[in-house]
Each structure stands twice: as structure tokens, then as C-alpha cells.
Protein backbone atom coordinates (compact mmCIF):
# COMPACT_ATOMS: atom_id res chain seq x y z
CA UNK A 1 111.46 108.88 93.76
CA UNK A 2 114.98 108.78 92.12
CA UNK A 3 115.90 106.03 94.69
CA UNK A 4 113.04 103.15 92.92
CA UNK A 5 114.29 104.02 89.59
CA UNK A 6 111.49 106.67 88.39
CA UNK A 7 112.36 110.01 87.49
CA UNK A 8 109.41 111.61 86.09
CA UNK A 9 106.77 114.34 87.61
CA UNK A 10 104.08 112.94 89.46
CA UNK A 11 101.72 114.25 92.66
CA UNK A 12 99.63 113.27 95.48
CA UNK A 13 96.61 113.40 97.33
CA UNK A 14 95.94 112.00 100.39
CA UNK A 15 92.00 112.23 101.19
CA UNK A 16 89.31 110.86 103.20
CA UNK A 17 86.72 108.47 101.26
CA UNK A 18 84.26 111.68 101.81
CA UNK A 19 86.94 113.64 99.64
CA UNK A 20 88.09 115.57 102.32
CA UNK A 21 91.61 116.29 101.15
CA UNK A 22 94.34 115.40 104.20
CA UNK A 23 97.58 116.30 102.49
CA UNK A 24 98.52 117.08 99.03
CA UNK A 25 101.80 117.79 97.48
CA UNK A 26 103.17 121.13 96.03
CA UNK A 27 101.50 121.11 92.55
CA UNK A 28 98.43 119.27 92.75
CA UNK A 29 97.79 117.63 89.12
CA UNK A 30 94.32 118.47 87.51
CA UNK A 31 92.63 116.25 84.94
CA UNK A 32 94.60 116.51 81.81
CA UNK A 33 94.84 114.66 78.53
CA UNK A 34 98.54 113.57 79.65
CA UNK A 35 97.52 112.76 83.04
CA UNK A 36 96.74 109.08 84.60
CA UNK A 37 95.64 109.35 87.97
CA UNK A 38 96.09 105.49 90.01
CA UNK A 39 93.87 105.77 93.63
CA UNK A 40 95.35 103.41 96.76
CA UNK A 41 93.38 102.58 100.04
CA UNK A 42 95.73 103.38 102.57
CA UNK A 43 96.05 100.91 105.59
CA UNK A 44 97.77 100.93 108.92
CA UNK A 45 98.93 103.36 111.53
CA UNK A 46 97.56 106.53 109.46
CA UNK A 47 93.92 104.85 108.72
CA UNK A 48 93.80 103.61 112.26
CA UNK A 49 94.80 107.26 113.73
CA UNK A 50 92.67 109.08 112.00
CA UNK A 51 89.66 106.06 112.52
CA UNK A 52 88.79 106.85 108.74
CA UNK A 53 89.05 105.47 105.37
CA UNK A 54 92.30 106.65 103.58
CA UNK A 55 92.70 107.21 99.84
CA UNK A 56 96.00 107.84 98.05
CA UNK A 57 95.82 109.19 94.98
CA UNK A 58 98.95 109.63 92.16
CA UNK A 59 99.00 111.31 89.05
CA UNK A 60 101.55 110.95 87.03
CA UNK A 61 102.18 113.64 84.05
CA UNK A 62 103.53 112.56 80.39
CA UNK A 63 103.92 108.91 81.70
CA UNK A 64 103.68 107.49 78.26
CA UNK A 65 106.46 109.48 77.28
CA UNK A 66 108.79 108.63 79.89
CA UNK A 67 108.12 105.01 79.16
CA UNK A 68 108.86 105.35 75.71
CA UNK A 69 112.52 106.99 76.31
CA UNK A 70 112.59 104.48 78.97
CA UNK A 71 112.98 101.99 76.32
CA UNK A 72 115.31 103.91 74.09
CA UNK A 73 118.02 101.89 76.14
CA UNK A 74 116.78 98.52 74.69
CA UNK A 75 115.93 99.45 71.03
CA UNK A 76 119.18 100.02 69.87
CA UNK A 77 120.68 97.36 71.56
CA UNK A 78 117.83 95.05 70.41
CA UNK A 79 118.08 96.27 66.38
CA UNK A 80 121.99 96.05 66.97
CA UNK A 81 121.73 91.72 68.32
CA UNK A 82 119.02 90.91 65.59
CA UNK A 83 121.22 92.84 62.89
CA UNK A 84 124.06 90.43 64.04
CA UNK A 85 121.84 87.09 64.01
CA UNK A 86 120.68 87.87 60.73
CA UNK A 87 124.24 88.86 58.99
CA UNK A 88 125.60 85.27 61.22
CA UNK A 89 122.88 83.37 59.24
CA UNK A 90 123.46 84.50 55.95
């Protein structure tokens, strides 16, 4: 996922709307107090294939974190401008 800009752990599920599981990745997250799980109907070639409903599901691990040091990049620079619009006033 390195090529959209997010570098942080995340899995997948791929299942039937029966949950009937149709492909899953390597480590398959498990409910967790760090873990945010976001479900997507899937539509097209694969749903029309299989003649079934299709459910993605992601979970993404420590996501709060790696939005926080996301925005590392923009504090300092941020404290940094207003420092220098407050030192132009006075």
C-alpha cells in the first residue's frame, strides 16, 4: 500500500454476506482494542462471477497512532510559522 501513501499494518477479508470467508490475507486481524475494522460491498466482475454478495473487510492495527506521527510533519512547521507571525507583530 506504499504506492497511495499508507504505510501502516492492515488485513483483509473477503467473504460472502453468509460469512463464508473467500480469501483472507496472511495475518487475519482479530477484534482488538487498537483495531478498526471498515466493511465494503464489493461490485463487479468478482460479485457477478461468483453470483453472490461480496464483502470486503479491512482492519487496520494502531491507526490512531500512525495518524498522529502522520502529523508530526505539520506540527513543527505549524508552531515554527505562528512563532514567526507573532515575533513579526510585536
Amino acid at each position: 500500500m506504499q504506492n497511495e501513501g499508507i504505510n501502516t499494518a492492515f488485513s483483509f477479508v473477503v467473504k460472502f454476506r453468509g460469512s463464508i470467508t473467500y480469501l483472507t490475507s496472511a495475518d487475519v486481524a482479530t477484534t482488538g482494542d487498537n483495531t478498526f475494522f471498515y466493511t465494503f460491498p464489493i461490485k463487479g466482475y468478482l460479485e457477478s462471477s461468483t453470483e453472490k454478495e461480496l464483502i470486503l473487510q479491512l482492519a487496520f492495527h494502531n491507526v490512531n497512532s500512525y495518524f498522529l506521527s502522520q502529523l508530526n510533519g505539520l506540527t513543527i512547521p505549524g508552531f515554527t510559522f505562528v512563532l514567526v507571525i507573532i515575533l513579526a507583530v510585536i
